[in-house]
C-alpha atoms as a PDB file:
ATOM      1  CA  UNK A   1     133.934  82.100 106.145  1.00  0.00           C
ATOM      2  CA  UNK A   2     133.213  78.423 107.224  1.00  0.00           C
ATOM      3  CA  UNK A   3     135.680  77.246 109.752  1.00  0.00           C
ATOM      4  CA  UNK A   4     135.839  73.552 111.040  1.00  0.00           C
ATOM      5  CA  UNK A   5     135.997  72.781 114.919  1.00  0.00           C
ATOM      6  CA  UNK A   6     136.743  69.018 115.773  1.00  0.00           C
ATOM      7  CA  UNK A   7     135.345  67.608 118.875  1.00  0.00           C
ATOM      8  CA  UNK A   8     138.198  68.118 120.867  1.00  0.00           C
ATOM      9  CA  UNK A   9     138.149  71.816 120.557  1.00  0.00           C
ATOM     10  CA  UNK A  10     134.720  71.540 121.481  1.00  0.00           C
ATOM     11  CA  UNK A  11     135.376  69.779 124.336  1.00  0.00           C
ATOM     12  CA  UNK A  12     138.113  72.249 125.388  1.00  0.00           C
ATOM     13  CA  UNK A  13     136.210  74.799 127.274  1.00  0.00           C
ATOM     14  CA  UNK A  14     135.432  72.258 129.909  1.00  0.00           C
ATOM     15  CA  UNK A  15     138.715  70.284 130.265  1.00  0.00           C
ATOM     16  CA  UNK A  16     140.922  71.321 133.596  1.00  0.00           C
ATOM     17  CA  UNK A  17     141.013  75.377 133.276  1.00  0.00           C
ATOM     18  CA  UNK A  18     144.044  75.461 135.235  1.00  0.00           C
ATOM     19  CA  UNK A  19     146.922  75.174 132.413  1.00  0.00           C
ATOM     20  CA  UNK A  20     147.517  78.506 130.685  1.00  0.00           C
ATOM     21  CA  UNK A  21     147.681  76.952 127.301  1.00  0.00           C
ATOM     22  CA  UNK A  22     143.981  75.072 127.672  1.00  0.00           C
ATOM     23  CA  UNK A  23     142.353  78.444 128.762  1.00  0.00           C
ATOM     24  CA  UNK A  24     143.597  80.069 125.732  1.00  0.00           C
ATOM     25  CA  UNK A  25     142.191  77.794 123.962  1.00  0.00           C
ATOM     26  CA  UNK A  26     139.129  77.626 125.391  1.00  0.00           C
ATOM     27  CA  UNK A  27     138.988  80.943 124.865  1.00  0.00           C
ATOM     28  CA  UNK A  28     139.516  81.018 121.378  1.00  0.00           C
ATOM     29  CA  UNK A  29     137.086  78.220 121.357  1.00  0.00           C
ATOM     30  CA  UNK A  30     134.658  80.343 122.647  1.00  0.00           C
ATOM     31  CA  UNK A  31     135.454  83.357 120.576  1.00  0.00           C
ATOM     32  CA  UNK A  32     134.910  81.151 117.480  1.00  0.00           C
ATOM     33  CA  UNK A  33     131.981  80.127 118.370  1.00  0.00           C
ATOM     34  CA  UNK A  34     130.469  83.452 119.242  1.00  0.00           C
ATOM     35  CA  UNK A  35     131.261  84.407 115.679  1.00  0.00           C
ATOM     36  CA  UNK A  36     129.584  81.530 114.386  1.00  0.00           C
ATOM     37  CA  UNK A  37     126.347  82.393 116.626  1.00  0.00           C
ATOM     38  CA  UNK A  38     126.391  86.199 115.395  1.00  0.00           C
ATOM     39  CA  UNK A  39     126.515  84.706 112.021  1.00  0.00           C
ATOM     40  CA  UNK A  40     129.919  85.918 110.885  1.00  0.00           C
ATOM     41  CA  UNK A  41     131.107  82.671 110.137  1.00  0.00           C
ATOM     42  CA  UNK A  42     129.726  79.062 109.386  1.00  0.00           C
ATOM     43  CA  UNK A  43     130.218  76.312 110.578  1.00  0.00           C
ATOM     44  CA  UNK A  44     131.506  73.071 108.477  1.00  0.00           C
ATOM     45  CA  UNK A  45     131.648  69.473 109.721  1.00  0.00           C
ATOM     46  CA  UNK A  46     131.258  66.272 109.240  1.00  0.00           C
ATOM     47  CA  UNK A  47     129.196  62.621 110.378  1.00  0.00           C
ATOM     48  CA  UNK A  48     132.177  61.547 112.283  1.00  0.00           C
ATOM     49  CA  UNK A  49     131.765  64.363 114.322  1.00  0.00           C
ATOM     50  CA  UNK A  50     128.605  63.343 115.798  1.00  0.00           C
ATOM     51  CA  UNK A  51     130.074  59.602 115.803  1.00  0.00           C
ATOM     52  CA  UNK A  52     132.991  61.201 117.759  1.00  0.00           C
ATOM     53  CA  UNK A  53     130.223  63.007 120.227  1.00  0.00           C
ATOM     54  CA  UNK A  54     127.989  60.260 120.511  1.00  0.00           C
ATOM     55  CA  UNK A  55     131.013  58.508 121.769  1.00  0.00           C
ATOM     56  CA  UNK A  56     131.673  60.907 125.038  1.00  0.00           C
ATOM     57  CA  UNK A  57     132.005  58.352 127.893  1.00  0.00           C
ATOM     58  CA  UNK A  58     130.694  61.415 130.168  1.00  0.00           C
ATOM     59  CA  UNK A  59     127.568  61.817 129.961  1.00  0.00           C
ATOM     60  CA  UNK A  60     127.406  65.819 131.430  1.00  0.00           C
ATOM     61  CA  UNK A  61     129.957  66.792 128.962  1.00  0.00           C
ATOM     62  CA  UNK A  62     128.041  65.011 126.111  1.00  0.00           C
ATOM     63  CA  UNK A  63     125.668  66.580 126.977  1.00  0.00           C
ATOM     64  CA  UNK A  64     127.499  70.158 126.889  1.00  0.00           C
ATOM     65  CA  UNK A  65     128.927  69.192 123.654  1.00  0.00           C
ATOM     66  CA  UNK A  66     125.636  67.799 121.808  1.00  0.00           C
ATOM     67  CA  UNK A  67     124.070  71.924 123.820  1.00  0.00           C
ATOM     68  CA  UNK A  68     126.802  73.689 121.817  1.00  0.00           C
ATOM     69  CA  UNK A  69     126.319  72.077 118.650  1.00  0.00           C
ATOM     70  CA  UNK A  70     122.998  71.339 119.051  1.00  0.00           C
ATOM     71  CA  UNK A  71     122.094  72.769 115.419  1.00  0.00           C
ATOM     72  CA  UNK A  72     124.734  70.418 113.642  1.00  0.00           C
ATOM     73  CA  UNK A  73     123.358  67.268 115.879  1.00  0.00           C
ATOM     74  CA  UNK A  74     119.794  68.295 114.058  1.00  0.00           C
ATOM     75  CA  UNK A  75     121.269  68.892 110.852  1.00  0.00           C
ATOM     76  CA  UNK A  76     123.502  65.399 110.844  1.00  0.00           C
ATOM     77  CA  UNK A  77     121.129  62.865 112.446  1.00  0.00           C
END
């Protein structure tokens, strides 16, 4: 199955963890992207997402985002 993440659920695992809602999904977040990593499912995206990333005013979570999609940065640029 390919599944498509935009940046900002990407970014979601390290926005404020204190709202219910934005651990959940973080959480799913994460669980999505430990299926991708066990190969279950693909990821699809797109050259505006690494626009969008490249455009993280914060440079630590840039840098988290680029570190989590670090094979679609390679594969894009």
């Amino acid at each position: 199955m390919q599944v498509y993440l935009d940046v900002s659920c990407v970014n979601r695992p390290f926005d404020d963890q204190s709202q219910p809602r934005i651990q959940l999904e973080a959480e799913a977040v994460g669980i999505v992207l430990q299926r991708i990593d066990d190969g279950l499912w693909t990821l699809a995206s797109s050259e505006i997402a690494v626009l969008e990333i490249q455009a993280i005013a914060n440079a630590e979570r840039c840098s988290k985002v680029r570190a989590i999609l670090k094979d679609l940065m390679y594969l894009l640029s």
